[in-house]
Structures are given as structure tokens and as C-alpha cells.
C-alpha atoms as a PDB file:
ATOM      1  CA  UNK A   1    -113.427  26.508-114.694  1.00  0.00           C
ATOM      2  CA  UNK A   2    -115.636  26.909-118.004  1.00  0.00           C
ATOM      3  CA  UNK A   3    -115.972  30.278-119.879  1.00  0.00           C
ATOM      4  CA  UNK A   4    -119.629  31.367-120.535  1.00  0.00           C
ATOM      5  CA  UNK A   5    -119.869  31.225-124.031  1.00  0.00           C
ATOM      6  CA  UNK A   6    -121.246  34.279-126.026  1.00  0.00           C
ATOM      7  CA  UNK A   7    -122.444  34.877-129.048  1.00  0.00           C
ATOM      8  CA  UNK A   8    -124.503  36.544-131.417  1.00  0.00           C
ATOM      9  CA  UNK A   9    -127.004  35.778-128.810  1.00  0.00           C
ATOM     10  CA  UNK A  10    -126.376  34.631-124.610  1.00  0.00           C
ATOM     11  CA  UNK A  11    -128.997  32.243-123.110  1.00  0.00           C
ATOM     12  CA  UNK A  12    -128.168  32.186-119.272  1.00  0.00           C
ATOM     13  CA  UNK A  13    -130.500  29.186-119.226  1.00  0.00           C
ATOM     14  CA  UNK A  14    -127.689  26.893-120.663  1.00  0.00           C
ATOM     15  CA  UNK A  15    -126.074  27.775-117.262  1.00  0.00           C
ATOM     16  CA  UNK A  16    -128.298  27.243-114.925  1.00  0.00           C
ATOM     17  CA  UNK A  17    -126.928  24.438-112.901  1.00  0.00           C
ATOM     18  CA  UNK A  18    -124.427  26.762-111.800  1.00  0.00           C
ATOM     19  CA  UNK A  19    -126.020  30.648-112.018  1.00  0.00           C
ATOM     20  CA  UNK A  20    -128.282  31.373-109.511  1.00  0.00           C
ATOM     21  CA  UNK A  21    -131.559  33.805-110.570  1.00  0.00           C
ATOM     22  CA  UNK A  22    -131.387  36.922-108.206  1.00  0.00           C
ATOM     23  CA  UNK A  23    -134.190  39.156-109.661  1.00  0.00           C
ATOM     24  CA  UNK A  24    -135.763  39.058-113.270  1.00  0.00           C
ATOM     25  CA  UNK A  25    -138.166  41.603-115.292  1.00  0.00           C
ATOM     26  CA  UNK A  26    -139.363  41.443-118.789  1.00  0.00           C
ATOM     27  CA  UNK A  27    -135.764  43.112-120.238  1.00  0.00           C
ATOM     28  CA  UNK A  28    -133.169  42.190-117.385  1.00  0.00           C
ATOM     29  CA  UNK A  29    -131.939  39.836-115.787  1.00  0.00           C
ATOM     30  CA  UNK A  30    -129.673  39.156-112.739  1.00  0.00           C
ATOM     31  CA  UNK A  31    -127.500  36.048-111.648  1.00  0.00           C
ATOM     32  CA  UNK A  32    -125.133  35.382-108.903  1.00  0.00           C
ATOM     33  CA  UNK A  33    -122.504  33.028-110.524  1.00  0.00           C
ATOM     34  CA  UNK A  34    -122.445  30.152-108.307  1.00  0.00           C
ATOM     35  CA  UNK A  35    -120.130  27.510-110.254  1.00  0.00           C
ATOM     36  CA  UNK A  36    -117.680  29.485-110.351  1.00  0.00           C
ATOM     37  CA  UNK A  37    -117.407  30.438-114.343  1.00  0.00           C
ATOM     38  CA  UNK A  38    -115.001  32.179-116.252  1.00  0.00           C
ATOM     39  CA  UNK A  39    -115.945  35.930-117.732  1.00  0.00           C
ATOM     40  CA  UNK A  40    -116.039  35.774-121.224  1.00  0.00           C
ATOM     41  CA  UNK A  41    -114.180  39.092-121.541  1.00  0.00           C
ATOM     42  CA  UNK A  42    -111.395  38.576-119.327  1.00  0.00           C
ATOM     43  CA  UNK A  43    -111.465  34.903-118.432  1.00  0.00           C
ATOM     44  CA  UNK A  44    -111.232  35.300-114.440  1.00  0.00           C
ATOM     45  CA  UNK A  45    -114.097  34.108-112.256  1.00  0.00           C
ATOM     46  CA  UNK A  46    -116.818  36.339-112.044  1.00  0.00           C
ATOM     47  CA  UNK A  47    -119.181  37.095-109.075  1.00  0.00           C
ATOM     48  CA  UNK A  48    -122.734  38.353-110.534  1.00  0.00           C
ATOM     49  CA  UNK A  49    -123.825  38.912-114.066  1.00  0.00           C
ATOM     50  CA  UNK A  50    -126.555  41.350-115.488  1.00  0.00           C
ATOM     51  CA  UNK A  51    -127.649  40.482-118.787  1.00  0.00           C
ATOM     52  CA  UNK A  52    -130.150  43.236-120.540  1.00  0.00           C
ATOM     53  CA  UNK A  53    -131.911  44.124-123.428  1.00  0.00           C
ATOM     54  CA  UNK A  54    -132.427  47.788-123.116  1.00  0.00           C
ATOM     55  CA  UNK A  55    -131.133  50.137-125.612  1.00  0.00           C
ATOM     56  CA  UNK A  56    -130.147  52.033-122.115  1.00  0.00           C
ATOM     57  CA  UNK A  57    -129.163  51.483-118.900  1.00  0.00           C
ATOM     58  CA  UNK A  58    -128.081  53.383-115.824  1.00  0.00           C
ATOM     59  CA  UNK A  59    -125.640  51.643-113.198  1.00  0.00           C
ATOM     60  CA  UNK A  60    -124.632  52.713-109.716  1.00  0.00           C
ATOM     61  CA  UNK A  61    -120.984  52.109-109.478  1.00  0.00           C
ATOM     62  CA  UNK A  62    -119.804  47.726-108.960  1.00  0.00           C
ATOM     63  CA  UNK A  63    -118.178  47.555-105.982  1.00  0.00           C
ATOM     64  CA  UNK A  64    -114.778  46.268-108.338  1.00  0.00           C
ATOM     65  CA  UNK A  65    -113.781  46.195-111.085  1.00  0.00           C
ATOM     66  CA  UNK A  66    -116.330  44.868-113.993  1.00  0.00           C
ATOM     67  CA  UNK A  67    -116.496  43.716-117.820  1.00  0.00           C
ATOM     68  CA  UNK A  68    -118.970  44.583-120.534  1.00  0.00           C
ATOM     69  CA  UNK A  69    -119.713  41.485-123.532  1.00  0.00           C
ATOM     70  CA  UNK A  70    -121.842  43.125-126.313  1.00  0.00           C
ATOM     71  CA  UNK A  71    -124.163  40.342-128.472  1.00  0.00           C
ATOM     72  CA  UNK A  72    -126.243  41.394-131.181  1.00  0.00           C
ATOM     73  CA  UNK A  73    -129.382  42.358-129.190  1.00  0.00           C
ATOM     74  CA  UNK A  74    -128.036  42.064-125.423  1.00  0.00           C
ATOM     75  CA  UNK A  75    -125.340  43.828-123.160  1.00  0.00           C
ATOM     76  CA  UNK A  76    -123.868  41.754-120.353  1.00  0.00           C
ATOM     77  CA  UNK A  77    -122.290  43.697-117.162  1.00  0.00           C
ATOM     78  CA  UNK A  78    -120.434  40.955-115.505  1.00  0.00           C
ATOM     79  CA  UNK A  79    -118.789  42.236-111.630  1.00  0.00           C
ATOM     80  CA  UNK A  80    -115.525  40.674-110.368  1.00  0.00           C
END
């Protein structure tokens, strides 16, 4: 399948065909990965991504295991 592509900035709207929009506010965002792409940290198939702009966060504990992808302004939490 194909890898989400990140760099100095990620723009989940280049994905869209394939992530679906699960809940959105003005700083986060959450997607269920229906297309079945590759984690850009690991490269395996990934099941929901949170992408955020807050300087913190606070998480309860994925169900699995889980990657983090830094960009220049965002932090991606992406659950396997």
C-alpha cells in the first residue's frame, strides 16, 4: 500500500479518498485510515491517526502498539 508522506508539514487532505474524518477541532484532528496506508514511521498499515498542533497533549493509553512522526509545527500519533 502507499506510505503517508511527511514532511516539514502533513496535510491529511491529500489523503482523503482513503482517511475517513472521525472528529475535528480547531488544533486536532482524527482519521480512521480506511485505504489501508502505510505508517510513515514504521511502514505497516495503520488503523487511526491523530494529527495535532498543540504544544501538549494528554493520551489515554492505544489499545496497541502506536508511532509518533514529528513535522515542524505538528505531532502525528498514528495506532496499529
Amino acid at each position: 500500500m502507499t506510505a503517508i508522506e511527511v514532511g516539514d508539514h502533513f496535510d491529511y487532505h491529500e489523503y482523503r479518498e482513503g482517511l475517513k474524518l472521525l472528529q475535528e477541532t480547531r488544533e486536532t484532528t482524527h482519521l480512521a485510515n480506511r485505504a489501508g496506508f502505510d505508517c510513515p514511521a514504521c511502514g505497516r498499515s495503520f488503523e487511526k491517526l491523530l494529527v495535532t498542533e498543540k504544544r501538549t497533549n494528554t493520551f489515554n493509553s492505544p489499545p496497541g502498539p502506536f508511532c509518533l512522526v514529528r513535522t515542524d509545527d505538528q505531532m502525528l500519533v498514528l495506532t496499529h
